[in-house]
Protein backbone atom coordinates (compact mmCIF):
# COMPACT_ATOMS: atom_id res chain seq x y z
CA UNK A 1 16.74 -12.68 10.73
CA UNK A 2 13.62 -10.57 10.24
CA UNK A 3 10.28 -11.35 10.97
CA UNK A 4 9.12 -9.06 7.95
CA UNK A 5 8.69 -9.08 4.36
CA UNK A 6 9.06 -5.98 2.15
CA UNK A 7 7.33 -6.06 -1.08
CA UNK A 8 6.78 -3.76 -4.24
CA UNK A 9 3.13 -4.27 -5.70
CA UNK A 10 1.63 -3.09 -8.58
CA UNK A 11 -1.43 -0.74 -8.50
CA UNK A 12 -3.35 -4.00 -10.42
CA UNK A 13 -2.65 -5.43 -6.72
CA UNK A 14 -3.62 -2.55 -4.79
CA UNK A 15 -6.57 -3.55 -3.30
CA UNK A 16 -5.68 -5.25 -0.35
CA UNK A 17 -3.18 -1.82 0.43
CA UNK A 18 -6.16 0.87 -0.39
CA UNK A 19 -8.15 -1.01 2.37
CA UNK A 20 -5.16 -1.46 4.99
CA UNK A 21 -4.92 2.79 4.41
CA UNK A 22 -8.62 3.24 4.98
CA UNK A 23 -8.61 1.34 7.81
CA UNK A 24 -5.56 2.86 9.69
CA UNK A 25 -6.10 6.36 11.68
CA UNK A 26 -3.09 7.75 10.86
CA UNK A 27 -3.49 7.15 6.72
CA UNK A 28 -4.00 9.54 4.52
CA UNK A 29 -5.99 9.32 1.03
CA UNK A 30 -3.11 10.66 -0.35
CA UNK A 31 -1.42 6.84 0.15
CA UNK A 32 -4.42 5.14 -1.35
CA UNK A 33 -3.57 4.33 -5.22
CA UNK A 34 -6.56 5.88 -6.86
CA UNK A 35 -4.66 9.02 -6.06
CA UNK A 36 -2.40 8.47 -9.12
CA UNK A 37 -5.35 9.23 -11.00
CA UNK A 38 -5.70 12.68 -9.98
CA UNK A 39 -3.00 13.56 -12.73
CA UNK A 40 -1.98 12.09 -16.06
CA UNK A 41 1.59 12.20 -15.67
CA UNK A 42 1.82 10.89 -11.73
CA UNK A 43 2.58 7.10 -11.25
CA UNK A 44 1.75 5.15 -8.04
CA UNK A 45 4.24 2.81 -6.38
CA UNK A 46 3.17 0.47 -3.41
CA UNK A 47 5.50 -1.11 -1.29
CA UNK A 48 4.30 -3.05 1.70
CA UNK A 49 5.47 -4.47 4.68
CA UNK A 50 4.04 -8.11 5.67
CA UNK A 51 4.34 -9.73 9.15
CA UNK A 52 5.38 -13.12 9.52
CA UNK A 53 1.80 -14.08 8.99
CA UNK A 54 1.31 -12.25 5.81
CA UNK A 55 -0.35 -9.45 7.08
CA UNK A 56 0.22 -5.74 6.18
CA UNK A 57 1.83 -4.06 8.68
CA UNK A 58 3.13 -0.85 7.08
């Protein structure tokens, strides 16, 4: 049994995500979900994985 949690969020729920990415060296702005915004017809799709203590993890 894993120790993880995937989940799909909604960029109405994408703040705690946009600040794991700007926190993590090796994250690009590219991830964050304001980059959706950059054209009309792109969507943004967030899916996270939590540790067993509910924190983002990837």
């Amino acid at each position: 049994m894993s120790n993880y949690i995937t989940e799909v969020i909604t960029k109405e729920k994408a703040t705690e995500f946009d600040t794991y990415v700007t926190a993590s060296p090796k994250a690009s702005f590219m991830q964050m979900s304001t980059w959706a915004d950059v054209k009309n017809n792109w969507k943004w799709r967030g899916i996270i994985c939590r540790d067993k203590d509910g924190k983002i993890c990837g």
